[in-house]
N, C-alpha and C. Protein backbone atom coordinates (compact mmCIF):
# COMPACT_ATOMS: atom_id res chain seq x y z
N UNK A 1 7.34 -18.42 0.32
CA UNK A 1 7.16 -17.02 0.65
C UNK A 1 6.30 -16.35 -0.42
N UNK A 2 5.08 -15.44 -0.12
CA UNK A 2 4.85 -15.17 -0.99
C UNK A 2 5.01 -13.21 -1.02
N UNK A 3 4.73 -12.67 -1.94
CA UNK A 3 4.59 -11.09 -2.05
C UNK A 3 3.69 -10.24 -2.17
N UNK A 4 3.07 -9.17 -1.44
CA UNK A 4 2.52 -8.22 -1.71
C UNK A 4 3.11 -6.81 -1.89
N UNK A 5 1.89 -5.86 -2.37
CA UNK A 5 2.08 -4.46 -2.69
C UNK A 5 1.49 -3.74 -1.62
N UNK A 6 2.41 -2.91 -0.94
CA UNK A 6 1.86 -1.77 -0.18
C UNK A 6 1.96 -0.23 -0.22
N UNK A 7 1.05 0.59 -0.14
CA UNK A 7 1.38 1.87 -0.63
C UNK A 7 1.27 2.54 0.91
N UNK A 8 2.18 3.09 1.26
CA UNK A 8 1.92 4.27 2.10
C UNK A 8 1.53 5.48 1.45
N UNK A 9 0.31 6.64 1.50
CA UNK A 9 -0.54 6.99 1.00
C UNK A 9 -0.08 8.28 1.17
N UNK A 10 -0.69 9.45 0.82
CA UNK A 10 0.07 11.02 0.69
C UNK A 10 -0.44 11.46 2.00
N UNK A 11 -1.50 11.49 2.35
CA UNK A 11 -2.15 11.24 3.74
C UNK A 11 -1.18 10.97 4.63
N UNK A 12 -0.24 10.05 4.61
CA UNK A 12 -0.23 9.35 6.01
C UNK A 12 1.48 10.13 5.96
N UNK A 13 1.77 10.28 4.44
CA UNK A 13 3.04 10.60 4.46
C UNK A 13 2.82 12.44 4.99
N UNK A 14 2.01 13.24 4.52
CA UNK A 14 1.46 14.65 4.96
C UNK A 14 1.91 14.29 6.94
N UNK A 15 1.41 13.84 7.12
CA UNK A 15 1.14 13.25 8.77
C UNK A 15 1.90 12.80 9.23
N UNK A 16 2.85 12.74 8.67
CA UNK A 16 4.33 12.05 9.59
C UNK A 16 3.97 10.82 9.82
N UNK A 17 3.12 10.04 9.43
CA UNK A 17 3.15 8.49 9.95
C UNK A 17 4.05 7.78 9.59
N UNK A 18 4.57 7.61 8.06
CA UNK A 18 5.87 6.82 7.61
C UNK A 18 6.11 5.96 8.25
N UNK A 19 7.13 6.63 9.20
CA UNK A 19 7.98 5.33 9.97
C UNK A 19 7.17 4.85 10.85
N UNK A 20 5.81 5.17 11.78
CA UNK A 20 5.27 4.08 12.53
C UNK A 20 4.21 3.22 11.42
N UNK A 21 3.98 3.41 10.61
CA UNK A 21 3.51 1.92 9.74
C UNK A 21 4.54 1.51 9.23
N UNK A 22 5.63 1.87 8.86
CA UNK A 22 6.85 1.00 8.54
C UNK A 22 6.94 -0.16 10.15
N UNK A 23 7.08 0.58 10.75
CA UNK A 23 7.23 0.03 12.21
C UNK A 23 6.14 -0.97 12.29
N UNK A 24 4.91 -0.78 12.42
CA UNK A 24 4.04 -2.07 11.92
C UNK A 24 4.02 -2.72 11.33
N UNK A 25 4.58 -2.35 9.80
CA UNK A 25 5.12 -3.64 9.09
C UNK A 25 5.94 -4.38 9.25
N UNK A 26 7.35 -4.37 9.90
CA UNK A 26 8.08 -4.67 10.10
C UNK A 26 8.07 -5.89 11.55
N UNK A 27 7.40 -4.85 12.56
CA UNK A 27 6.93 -5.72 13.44
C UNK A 27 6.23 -7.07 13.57
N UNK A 28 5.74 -6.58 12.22
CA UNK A 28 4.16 -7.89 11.62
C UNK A 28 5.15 -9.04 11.36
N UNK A 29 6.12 -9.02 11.39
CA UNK A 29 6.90 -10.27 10.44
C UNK A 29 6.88 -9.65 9.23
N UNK A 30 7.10 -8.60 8.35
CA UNK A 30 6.97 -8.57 7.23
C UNK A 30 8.77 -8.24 6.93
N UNK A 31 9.15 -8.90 5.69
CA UNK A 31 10.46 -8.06 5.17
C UNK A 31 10.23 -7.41 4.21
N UNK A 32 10.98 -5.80 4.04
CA UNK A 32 10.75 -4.90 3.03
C UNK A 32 11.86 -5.54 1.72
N UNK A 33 11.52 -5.90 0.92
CA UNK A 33 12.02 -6.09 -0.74
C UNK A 33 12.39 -5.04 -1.46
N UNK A 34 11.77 -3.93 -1.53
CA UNK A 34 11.25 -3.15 -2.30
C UNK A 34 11.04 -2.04 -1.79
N UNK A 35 11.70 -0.16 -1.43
CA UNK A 35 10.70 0.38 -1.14
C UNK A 35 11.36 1.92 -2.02
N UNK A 36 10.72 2.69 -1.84
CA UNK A 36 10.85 3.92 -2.72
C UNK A 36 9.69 5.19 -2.58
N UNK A 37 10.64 6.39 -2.51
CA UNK A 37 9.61 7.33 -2.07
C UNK A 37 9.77 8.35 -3.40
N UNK A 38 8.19 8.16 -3.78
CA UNK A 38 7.86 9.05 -5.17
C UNK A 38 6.95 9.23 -5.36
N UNK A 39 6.24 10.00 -6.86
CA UNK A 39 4.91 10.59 -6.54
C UNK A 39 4.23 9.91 -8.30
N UNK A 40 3.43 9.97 -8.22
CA UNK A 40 2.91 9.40 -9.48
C UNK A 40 1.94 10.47 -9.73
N UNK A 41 1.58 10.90 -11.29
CA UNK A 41 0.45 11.25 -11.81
C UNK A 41 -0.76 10.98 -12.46
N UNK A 42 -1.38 11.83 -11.62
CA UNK A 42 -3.15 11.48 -12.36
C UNK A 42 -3.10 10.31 -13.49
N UNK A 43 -2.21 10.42 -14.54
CA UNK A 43 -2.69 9.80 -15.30
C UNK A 43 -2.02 7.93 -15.34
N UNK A 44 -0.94 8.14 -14.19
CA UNK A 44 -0.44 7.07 -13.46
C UNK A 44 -1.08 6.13 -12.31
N UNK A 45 -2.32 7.25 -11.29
CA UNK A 45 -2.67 6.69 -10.69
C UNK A 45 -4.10 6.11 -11.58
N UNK A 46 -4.51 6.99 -12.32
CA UNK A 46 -6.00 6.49 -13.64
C UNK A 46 -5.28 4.94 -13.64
N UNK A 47 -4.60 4.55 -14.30
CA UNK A 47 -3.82 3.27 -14.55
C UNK A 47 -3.93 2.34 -13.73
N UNK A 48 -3.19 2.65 -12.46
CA UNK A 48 -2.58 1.70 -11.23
C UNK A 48 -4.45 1.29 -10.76
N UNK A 49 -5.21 2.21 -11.07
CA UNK A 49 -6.48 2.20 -10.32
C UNK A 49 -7.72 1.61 -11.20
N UNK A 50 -7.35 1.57 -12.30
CA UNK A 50 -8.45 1.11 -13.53
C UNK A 50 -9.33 0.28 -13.31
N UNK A 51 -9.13 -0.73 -12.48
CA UNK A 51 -10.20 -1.92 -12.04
C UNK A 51 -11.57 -0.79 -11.38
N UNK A 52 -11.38 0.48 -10.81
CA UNK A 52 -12.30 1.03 -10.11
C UNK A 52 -13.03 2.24 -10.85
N UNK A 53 -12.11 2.23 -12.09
CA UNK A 53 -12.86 3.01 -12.99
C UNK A 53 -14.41 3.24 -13.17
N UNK A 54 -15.19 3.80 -13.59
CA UNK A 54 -16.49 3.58 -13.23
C UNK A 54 -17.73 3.99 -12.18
N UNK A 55 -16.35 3.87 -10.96
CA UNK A 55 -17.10 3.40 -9.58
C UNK A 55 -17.05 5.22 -9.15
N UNK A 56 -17.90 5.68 -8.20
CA UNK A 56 -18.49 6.56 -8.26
C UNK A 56 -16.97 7.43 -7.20
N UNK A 57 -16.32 6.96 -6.60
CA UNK A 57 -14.64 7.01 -6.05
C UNK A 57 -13.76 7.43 -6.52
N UNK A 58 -13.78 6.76 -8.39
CA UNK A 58 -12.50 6.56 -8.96
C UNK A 58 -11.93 8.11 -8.99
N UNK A 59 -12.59 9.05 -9.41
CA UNK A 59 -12.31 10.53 -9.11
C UNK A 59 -11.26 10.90 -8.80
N UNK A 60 -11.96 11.03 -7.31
CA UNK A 60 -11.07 11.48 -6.17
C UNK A 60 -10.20 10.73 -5.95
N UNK A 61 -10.67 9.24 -5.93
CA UNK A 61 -8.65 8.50 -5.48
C UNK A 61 -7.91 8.81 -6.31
N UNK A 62 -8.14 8.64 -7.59
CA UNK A 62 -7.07 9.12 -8.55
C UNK A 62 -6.14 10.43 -8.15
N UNK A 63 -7.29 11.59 -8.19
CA UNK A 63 -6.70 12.64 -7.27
C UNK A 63 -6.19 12.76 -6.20
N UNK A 64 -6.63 12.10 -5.36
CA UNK A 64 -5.81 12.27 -4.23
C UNK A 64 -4.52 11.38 -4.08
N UNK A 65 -4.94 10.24 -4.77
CA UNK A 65 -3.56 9.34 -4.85
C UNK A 65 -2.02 10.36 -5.59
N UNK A 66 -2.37 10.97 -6.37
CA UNK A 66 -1.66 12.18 -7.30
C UNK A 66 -1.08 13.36 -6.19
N UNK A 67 -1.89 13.46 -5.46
CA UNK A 67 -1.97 14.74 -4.78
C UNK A 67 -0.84 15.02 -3.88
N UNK A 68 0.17 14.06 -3.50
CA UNK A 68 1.57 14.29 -3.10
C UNK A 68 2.35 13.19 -3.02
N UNK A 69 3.41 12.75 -2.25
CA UNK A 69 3.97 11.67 -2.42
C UNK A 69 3.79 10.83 -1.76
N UNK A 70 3.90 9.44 -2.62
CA UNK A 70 4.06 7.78 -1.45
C UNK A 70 4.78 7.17 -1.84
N UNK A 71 5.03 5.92 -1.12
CA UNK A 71 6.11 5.21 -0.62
C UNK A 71 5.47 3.64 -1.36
N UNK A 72 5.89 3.09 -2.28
CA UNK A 72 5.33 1.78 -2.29
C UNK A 72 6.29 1.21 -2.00
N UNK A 73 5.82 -0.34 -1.21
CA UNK A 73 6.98 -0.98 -1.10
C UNK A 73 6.22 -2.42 -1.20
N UNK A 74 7.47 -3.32 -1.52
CA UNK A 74 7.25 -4.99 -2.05
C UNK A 74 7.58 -6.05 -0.46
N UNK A 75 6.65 -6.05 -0.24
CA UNK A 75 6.73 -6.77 1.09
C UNK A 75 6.44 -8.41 1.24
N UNK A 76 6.95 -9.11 2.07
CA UNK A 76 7.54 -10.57 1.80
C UNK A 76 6.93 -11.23 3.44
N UNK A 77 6.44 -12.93 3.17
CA UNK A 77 6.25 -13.41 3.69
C UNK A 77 5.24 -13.96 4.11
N UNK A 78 5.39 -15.14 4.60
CA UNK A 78 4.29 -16.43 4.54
C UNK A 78 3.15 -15.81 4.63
N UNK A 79 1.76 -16.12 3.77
CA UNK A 79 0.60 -15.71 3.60
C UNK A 79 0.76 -14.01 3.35
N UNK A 80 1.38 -13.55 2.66
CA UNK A 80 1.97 -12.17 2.59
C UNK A 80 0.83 -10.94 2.25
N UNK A 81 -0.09 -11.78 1.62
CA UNK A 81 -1.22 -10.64 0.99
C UNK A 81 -2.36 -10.84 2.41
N UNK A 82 -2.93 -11.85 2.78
CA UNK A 82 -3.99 -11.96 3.61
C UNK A 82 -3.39 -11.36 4.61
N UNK A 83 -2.16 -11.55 5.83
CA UNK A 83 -1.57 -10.93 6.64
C UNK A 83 -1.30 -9.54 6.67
N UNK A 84 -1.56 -8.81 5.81
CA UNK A 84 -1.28 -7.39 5.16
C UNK A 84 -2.58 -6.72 5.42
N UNK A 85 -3.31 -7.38 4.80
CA UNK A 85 -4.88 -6.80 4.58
C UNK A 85 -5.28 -7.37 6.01
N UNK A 86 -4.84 -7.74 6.63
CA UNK A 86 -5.02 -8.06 8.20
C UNK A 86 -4.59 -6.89 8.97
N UNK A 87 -3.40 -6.80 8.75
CA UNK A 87 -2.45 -6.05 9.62
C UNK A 87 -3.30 -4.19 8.82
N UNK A 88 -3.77 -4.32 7.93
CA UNK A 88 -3.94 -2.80 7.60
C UNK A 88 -5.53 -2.33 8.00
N UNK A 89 -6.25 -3.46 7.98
CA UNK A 89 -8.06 -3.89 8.40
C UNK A 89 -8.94 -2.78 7.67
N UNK A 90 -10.12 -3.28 7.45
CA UNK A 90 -10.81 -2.64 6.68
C UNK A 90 -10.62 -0.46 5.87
N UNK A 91 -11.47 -1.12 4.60
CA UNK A 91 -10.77 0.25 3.62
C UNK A 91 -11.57 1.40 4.93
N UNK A 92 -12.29 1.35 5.29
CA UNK A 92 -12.85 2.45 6.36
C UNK A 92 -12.16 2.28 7.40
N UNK A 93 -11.83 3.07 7.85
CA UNK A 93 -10.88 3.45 9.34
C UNK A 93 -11.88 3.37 10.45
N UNK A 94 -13.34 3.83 10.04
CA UNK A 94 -14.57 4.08 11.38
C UNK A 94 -14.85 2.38 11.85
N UNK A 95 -14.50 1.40 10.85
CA UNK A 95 -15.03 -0.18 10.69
C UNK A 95 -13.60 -0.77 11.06
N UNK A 96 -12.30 -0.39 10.96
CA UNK A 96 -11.45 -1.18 11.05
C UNK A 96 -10.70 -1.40 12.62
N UNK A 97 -10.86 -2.56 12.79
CA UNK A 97 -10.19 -3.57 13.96
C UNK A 97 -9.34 -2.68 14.79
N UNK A 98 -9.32 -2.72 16.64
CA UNK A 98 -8.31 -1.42 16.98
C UNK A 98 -7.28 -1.98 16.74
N UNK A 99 -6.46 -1.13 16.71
CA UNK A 99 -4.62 -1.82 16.17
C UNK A 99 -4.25 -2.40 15.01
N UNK A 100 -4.97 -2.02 14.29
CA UNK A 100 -5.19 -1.76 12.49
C UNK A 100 -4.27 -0.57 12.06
N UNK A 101 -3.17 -0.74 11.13
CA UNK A 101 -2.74 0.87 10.77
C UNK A 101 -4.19 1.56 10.48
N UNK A 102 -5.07 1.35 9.28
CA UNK A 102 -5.88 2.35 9.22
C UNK A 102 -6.90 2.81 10.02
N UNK A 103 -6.96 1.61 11.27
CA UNK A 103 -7.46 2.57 12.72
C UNK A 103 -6.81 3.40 13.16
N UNK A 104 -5.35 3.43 13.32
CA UNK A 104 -4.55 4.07 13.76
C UNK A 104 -4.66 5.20 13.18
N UNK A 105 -4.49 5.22 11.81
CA UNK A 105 -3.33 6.23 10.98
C UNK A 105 -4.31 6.69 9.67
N UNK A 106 -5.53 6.01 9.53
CA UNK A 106 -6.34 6.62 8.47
C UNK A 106 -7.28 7.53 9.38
N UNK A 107 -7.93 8.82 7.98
CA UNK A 107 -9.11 9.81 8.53
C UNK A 107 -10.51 8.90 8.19
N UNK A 108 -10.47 8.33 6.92
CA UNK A 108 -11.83 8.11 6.06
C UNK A 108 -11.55 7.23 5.48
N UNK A 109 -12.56 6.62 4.47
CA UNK A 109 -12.19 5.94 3.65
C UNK A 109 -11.68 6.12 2.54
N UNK A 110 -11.70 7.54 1.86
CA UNK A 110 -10.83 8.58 0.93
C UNK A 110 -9.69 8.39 1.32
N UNK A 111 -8.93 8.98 2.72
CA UNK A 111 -7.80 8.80 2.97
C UNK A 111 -7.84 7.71 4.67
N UNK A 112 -7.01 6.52 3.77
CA UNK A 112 -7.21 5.38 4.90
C UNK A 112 -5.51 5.27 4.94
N UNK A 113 -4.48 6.00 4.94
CA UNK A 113 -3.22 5.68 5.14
C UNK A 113 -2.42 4.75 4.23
N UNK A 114 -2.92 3.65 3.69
CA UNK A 114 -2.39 2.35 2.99
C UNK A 114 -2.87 1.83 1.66
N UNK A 115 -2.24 1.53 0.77
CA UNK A 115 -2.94 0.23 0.45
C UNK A 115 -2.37 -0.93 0.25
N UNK A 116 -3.09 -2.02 -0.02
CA UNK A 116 -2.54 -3.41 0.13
C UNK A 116 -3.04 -4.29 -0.98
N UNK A 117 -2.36 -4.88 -1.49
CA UNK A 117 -2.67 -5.95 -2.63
C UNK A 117 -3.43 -6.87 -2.17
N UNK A 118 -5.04 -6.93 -2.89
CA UNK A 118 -6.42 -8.03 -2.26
C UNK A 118 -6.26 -9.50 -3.00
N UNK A 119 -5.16 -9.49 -3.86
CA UNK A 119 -4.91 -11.35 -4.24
C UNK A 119 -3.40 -10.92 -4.39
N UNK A 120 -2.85 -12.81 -4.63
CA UNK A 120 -1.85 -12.52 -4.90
C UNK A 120 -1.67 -12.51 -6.24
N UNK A 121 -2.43 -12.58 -7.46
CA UNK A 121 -2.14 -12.28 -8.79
C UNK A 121 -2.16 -10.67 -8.78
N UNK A 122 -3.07 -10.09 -8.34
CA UNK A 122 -3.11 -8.42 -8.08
C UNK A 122 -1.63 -7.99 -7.39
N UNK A 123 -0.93 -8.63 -6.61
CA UNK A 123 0.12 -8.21 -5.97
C UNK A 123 1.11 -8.16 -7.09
N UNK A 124 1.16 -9.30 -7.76
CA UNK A 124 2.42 -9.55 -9.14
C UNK A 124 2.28 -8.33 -9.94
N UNK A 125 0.93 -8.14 -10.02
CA UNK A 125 0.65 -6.65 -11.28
C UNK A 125 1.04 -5.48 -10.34
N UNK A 126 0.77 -5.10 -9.20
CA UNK A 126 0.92 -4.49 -8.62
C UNK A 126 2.13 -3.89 -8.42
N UNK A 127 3.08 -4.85 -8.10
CA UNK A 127 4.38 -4.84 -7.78
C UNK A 127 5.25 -4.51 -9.09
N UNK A 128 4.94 -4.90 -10.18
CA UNK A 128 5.58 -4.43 -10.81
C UNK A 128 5.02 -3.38 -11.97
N UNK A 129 3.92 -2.40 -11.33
CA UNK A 129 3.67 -1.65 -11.62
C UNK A 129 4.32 -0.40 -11.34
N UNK A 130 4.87 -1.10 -9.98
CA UNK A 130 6.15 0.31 -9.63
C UNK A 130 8.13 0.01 -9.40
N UNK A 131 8.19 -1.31 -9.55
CA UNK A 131 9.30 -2.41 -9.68
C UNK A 131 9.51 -2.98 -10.80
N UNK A 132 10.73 -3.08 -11.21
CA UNK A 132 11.57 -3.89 -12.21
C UNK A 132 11.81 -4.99 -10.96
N UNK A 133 12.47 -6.32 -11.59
CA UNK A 133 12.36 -7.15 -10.80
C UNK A 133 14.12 -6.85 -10.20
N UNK A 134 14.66 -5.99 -10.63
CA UNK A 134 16.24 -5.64 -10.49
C UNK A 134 15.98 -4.58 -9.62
N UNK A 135 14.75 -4.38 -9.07
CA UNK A 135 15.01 -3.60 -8.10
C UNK A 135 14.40 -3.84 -6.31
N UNK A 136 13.80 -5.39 -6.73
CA UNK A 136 13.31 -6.30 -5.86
C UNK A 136 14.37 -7.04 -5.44
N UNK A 137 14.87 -6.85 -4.01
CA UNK A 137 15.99 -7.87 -3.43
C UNK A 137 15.34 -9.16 -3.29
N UNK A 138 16.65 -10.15 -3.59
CA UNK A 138 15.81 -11.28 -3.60
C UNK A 138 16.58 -12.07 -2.49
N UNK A 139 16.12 -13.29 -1.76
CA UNK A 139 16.42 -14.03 -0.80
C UNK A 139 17.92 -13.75 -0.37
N UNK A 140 18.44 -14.23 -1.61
CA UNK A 140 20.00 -14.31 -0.88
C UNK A 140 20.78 -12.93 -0.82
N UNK A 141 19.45 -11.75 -0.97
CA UNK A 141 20.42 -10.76 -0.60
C UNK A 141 20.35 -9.89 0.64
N UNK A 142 18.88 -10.37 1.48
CA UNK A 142 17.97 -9.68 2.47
C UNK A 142 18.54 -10.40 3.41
């Protein structure tokens, strides 16, 4: 089994989507490990986001990632990161696959509803960027 990181986004949470991408995840074969609804700051999301530092984006995601609350959660199962970034399809919503949450449920590529861990070494950092591992259920308790 392996693990990824998923963020339901302030966007999608503003929008009442929540529970139907939970509902897609869930549907996907995915099991929730992990989930929690909270808000991080600017200088939390600067952090979580640093690889994009630089990039002419980092800005505004930072900000907007800040800008109200999300939901990350530690999600489980065979091929767990590629199936995710499947199930969520490209960071643009105008490019992504129909029956994609962020076809569904994103505006832009600013606000695309999700995000999803793109390896699984990024998922490990990821995950416990917002998880202690005592707060990750593990097999024999799901």
């Amino acid at each position: 089994m392996q693990r990824t990181l998923a963020i339901i986004k302030p966007d999608a949470l503003k929008k009442g989507y929540a529970g139907k991408i939970i509902d897609h995840i869930l549907n996907a074969g995915f099991t929730i490990k992990a989930l929690k609804l909270t808000r991080i700051s600017p200088a939390q999301a600067g952090a979580f986001y640093a690889v994009h530092r630089g990039r002419p984006f980092y800005d505004d995601l930072v900000q907007f990632m800040s800008s109200g609350p999300i939901i990350p959660m530690v999600l489980e199962k065979e091929n767990a990161v590629a199936d995710f970034r499947s199930l969520i399809g490209a960071t643009d919503p105008a490019e992504a696959a129909e029956g994609t949450i962020r076809k569904l449920y994103g505006t832009d590529k600013g606000q695309n509803a999700v995000h999803g861990s793109d390896s699984p070494e990024n998922a490990e950092i990821e995950i416990h960027f917002f998880f202690s591992e005592a707060e990750i259920l593990q097999n024999s308790e799901a």
